[in-house]
Protein backbone atom coordinates (compact mmCIF):
# COMPACT_ATOMS: atom_id res chain seq x y z
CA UNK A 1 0.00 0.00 0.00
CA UNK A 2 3.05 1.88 0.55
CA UNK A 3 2.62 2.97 -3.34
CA UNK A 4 -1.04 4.38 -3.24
CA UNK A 5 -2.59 7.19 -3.18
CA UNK A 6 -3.41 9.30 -0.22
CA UNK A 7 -7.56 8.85 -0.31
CA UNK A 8 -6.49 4.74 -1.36
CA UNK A 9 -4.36 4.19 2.13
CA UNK A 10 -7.36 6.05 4.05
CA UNK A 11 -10.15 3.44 2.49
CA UNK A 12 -7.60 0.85 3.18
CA UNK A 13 -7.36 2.34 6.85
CA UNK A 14 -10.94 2.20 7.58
CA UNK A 15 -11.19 -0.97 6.19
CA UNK A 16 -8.74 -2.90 8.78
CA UNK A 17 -10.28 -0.76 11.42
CA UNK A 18 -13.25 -2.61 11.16
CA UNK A 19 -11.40 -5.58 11.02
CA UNK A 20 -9.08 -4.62 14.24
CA UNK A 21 -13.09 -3.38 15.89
CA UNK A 22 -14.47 -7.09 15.12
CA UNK A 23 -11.67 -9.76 15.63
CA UNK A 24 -9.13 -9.24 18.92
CA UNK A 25 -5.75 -8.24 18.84
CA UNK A 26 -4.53 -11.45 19.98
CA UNK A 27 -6.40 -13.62 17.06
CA UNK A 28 -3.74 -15.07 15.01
CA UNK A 29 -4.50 -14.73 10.59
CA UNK A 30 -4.17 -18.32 10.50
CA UNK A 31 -7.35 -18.80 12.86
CA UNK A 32 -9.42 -16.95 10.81
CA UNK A 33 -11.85 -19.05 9.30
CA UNK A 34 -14.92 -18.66 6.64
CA UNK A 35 -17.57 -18.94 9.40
CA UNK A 36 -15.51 -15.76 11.12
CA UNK A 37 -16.17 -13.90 7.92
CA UNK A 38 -19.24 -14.57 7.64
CA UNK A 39 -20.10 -13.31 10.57
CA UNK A 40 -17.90 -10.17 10.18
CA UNK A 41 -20.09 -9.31 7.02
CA UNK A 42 -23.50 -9.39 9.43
CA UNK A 43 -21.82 -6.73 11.75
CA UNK A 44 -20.97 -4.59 8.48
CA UNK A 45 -24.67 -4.97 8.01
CA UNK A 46 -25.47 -4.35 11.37
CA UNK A 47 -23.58 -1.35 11.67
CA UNK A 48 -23.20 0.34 8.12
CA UNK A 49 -26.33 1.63 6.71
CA UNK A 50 -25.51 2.10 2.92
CA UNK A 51 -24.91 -0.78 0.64
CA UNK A 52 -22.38 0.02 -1.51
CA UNK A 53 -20.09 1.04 2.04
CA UNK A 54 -20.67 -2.16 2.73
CA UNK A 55 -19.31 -3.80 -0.28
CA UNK A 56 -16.70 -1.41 -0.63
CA UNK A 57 -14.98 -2.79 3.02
CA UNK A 58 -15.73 -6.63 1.94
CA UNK A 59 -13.92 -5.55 -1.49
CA UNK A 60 -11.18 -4.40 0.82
CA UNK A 61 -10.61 -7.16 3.31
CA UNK A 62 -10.98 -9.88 0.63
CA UNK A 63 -8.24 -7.90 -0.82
CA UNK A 64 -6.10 -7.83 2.38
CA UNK A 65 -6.92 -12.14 2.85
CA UNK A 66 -5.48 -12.41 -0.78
CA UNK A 67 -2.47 -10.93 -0.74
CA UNK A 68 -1.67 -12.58 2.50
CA UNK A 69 -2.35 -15.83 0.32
CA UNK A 70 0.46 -14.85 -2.17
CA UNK A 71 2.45 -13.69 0.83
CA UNK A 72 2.36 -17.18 1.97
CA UNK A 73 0.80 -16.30 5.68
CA UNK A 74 -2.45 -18.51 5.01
CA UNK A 75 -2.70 -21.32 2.64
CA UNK A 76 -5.92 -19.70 1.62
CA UNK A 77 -8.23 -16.61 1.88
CA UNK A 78 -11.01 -17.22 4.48
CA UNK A 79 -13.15 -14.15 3.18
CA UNK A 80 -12.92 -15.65 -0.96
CA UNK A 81 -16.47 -16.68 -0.45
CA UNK A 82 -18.06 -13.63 0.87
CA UNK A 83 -20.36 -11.45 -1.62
CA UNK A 84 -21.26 -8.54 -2.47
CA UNK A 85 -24.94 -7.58 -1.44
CA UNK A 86 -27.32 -6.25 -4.27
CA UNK A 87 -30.08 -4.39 -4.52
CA UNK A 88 -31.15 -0.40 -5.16
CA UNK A 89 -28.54 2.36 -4.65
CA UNK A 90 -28.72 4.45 -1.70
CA UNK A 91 -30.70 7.80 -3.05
CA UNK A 92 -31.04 9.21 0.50
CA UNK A 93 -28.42 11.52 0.37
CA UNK A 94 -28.50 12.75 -3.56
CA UNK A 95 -29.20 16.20 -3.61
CA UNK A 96 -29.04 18.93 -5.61
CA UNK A 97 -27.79 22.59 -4.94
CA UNK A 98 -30.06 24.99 -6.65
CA UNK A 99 -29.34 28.10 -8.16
CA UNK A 100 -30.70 30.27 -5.65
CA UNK A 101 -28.79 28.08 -2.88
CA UNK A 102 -25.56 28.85 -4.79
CA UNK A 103 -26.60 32.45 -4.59
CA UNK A 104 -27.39 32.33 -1.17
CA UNK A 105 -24.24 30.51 -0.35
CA UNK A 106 -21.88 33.11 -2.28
CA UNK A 107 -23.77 36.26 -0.52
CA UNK A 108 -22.89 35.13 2.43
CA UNK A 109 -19.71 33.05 2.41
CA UNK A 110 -16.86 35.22 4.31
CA UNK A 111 -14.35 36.45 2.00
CA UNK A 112 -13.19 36.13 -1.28
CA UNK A 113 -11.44 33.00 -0.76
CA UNK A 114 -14.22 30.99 0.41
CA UNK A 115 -15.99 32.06 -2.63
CA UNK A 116 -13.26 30.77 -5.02
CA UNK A 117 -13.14 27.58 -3.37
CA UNK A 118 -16.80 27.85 -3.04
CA UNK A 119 -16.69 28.33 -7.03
CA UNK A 120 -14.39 25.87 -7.54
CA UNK A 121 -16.31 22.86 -6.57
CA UNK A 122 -19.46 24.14 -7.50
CA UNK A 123 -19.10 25.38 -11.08
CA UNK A 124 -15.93 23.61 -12.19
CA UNK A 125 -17.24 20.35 -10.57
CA UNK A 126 -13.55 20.06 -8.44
CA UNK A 127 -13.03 17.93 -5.85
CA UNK A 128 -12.04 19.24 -2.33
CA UNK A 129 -8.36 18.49 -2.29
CA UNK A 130 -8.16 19.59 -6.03
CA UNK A 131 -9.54 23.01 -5.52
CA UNK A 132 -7.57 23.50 -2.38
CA UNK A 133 -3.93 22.36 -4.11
CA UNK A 134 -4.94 24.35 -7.20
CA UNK A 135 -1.90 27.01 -7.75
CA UNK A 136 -2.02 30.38 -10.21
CA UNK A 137 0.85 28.12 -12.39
CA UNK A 138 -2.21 25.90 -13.67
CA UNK A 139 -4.89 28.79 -14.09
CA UNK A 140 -4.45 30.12 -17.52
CA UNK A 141 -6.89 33.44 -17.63
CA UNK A 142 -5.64 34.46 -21.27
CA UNK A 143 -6.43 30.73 -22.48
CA UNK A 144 -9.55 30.49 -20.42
CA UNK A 145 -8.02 26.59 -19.19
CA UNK A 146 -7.57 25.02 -16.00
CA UNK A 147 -4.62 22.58 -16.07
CA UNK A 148 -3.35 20.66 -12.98
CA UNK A 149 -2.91 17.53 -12.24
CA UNK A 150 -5.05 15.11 -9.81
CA UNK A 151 -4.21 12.91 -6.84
CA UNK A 152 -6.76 10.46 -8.43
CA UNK A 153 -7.63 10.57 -12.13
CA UNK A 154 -3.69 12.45 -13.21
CA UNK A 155 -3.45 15.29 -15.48
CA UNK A 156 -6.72 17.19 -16.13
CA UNK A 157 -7.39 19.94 -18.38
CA UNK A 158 -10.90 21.87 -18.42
CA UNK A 159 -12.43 25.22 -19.45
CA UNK A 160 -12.85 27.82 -16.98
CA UNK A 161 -16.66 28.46 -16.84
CA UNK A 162 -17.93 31.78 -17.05
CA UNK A 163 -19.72 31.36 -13.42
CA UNK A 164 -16.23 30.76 -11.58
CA UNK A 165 -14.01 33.31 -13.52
CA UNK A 166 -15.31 36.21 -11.61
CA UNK A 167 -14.43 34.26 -8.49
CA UNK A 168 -10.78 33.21 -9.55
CA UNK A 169 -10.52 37.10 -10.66
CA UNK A 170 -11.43 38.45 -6.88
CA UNK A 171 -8.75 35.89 -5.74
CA UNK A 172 -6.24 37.26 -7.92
CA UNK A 173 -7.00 40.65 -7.04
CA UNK A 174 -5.93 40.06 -3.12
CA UNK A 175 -3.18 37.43 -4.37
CA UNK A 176 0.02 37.65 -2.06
CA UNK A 177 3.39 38.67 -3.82
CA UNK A 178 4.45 34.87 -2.82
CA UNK A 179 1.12 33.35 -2.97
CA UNK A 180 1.41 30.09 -5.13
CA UNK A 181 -1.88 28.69 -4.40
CA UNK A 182 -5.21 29.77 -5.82
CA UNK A 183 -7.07 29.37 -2.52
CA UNK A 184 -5.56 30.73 0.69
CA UNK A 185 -5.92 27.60 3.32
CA UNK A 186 -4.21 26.55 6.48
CA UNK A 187 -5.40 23.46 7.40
CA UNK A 188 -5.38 19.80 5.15
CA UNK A 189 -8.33 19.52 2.76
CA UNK A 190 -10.41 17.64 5.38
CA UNK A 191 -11.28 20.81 7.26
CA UNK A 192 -13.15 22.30 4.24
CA UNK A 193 -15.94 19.68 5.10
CA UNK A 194 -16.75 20.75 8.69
CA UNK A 195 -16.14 24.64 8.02
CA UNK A 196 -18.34 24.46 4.85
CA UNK A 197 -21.61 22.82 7.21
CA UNK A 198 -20.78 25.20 9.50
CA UNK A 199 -20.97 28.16 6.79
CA UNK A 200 -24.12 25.93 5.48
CA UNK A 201 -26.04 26.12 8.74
CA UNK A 202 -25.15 29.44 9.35
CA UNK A 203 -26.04 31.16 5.54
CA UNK A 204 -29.42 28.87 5.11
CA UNK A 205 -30.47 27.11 7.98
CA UNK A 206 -28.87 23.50 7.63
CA UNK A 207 -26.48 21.75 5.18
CA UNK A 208 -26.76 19.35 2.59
CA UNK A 209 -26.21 15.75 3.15
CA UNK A 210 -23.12 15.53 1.28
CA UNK A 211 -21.13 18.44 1.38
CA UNK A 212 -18.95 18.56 -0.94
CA UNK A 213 -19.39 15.41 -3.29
CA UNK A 214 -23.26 17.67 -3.89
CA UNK A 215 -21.65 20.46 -5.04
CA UNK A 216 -19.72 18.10 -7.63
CA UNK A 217 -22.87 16.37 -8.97
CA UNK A 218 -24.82 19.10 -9.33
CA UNK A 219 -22.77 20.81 -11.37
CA UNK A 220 -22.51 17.00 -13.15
CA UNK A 221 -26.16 17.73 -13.64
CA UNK A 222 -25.91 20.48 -15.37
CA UNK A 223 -23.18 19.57 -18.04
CA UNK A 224 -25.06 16.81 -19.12
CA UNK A 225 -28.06 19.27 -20.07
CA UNK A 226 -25.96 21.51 -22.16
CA UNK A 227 -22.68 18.78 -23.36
CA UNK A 228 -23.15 15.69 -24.75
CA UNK A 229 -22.19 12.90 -22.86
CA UNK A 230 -18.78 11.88 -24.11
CA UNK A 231 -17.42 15.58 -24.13
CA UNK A 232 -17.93 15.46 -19.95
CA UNK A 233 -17.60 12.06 -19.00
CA UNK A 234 -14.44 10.81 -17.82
CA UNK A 235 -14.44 6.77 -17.70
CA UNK A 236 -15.37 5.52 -13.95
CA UNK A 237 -16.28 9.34 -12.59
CA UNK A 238 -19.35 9.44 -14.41
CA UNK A 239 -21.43 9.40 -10.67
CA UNK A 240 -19.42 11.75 -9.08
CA UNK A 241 -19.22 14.77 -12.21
CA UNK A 242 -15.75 14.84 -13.47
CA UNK A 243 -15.20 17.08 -16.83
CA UNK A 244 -12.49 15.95 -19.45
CA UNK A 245 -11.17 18.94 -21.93
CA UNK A 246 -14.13 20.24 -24.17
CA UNK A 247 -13.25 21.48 -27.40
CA UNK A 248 -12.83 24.78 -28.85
CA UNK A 249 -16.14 24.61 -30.13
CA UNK A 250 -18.09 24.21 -27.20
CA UNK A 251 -15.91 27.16 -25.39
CA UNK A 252 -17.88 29.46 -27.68
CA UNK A 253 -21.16 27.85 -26.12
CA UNK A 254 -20.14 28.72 -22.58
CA UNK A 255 -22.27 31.33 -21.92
CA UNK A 256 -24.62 32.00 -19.41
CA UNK A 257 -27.49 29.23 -19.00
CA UNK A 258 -30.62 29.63 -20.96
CA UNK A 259 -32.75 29.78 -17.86
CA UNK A 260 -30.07 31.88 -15.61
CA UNK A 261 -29.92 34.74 -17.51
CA UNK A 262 -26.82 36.37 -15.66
CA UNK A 263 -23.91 34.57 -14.21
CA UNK A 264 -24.39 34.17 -10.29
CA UNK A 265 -20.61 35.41 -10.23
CA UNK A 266 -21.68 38.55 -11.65
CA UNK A 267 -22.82 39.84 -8.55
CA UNK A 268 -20.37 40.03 -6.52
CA UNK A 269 -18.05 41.21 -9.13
CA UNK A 270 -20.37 44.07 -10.34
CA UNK A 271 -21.39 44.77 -6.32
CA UNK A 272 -18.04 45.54 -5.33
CA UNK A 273 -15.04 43.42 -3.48
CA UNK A 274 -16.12 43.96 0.40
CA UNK A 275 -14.44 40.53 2.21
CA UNK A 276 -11.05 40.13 2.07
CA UNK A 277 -8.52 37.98 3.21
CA UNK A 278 -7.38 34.51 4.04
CA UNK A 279 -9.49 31.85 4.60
CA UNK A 280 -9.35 31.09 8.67
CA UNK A 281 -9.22 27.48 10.24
């Protein structure tokens, strides 16, 4: 594991900790058996509401049972017969963030940091560590192009839509002589979930169930009304909203949306700069 990415090791992570949680520390590999498994699946079930969690950590452990198979530690895996449950996926917590949500949100996010990050995710359809690690070096304004490169998918290269320009403009506008990255943030990406509930429950009353993977698929949403969907899909994101590079021609279609009339970005832009700053812990 010593090879994977960041986000892998963590699934990895919470994966033996239910494994640590269920069997004691003193129970050898070896005395593992099928029947122990078995039962270790019920207490997923027991405990973990959402199926495809569930699956995900069996994925996982049969994983970890293999490998200590070729390691030669067990002569053989005691979780190979386990299987993955079917049935519906979890819809509970899809949800989409509307335009006069966004609004809301922007009006009342702090300064103009929070709004570019705020931007990021929402209109460029950016993950949380993504828009967080994005630095001026990979923002081309004169080309209109976002170009950086992902913990997860690699090298990425999208437009930059007209609703976050305004946004990346305001953070360039209070950008420190030394400032590399786009977003001013002290803290590791995993902060921006608990601060942005916070802002959430503060600006409209509560927060979405999923933060920050919401903000992705809405925006997800919306590409696939205006793109077809081999311009915006990239192969095994298409849930979660990634965007691949459109081309040229569909740059000139980037305008505002037909039922929007003016950019949400706008706004602020036209209303005047009145937060400044860094973006506190």
């Amino acid at each position: 594991m010593t090879d994977s990415k960041p986000g892998t090791r963590s699934n990895y992570g919470q994966t033996r900790d239910w494994l640590l949680h269920y069997f004691p520390d003193n129970r050898l590999l070896s005395d593992i058996t099928s029947a122990d498994m078995t039962r270790w699946q019920r207490h997923l079930k027991a405990n973990l509401g959402a199926v495809s969690n569930r699956n995900k950590h069996i994925q996982r452990g049969k994983r970890f049972f293999k490998t200590a198979v070729e390691d030669r530690l067990i002569k053989s895996s005691p979780a190979q017969h386990l299987k993955f449950e079917g049935g519906k996926p979890d819809k509970s917590r899809q949800f989409i963030i509307t335009a006069d949500m966004t609004k809301r949100m922007l009006d009342g996010l702090p300064d103009a940091n929070w709004r570019a990050l705020f931007a990021l995710m929402r209109f460029q359809g950016m993950r949380r560590l993504e828009a967080v690690e994005l630095k001026w070096s990979e923002v081309d304004l004169a080309g209109n192009r976002l170009r950086f490169t992902s913990t997860k998918t690699g090298y990425r290269e999208c437009p930059i839509f007209p609703e976050t320009l305004p946004y990346l403009l305001d953070a360039a506008d209070i950008r420190g002589e030394s400032q590399e990255a786009v977003v001013r943030w002290h803290s590791d990406e995993h902060s921006v979930t608990p601060l942005l509930i916070k802002h959430a429950k503060r600006i409209l009353g509560k927060a979405w169930p999923k933060i920050c993977t919401n903000l992705r698929s809405t925006r997800r949403t919306e590409l696939d009304d205006r793109f077809p969907e081999h311009v915006i899909c990239v192969a095994g994101s298409q849930r979660e909203g990634s965007t691949r590079p459109l081309p040229t021609s569909y740059d000139r279609s980037l305008g505002p949306s037909r039922k929007s009339g003016q950019h949400p970005g706008q706004h602020h832009r036209q209303a005047g700069r009145n937060h400044r700053g860094s973006i506190r812990r």
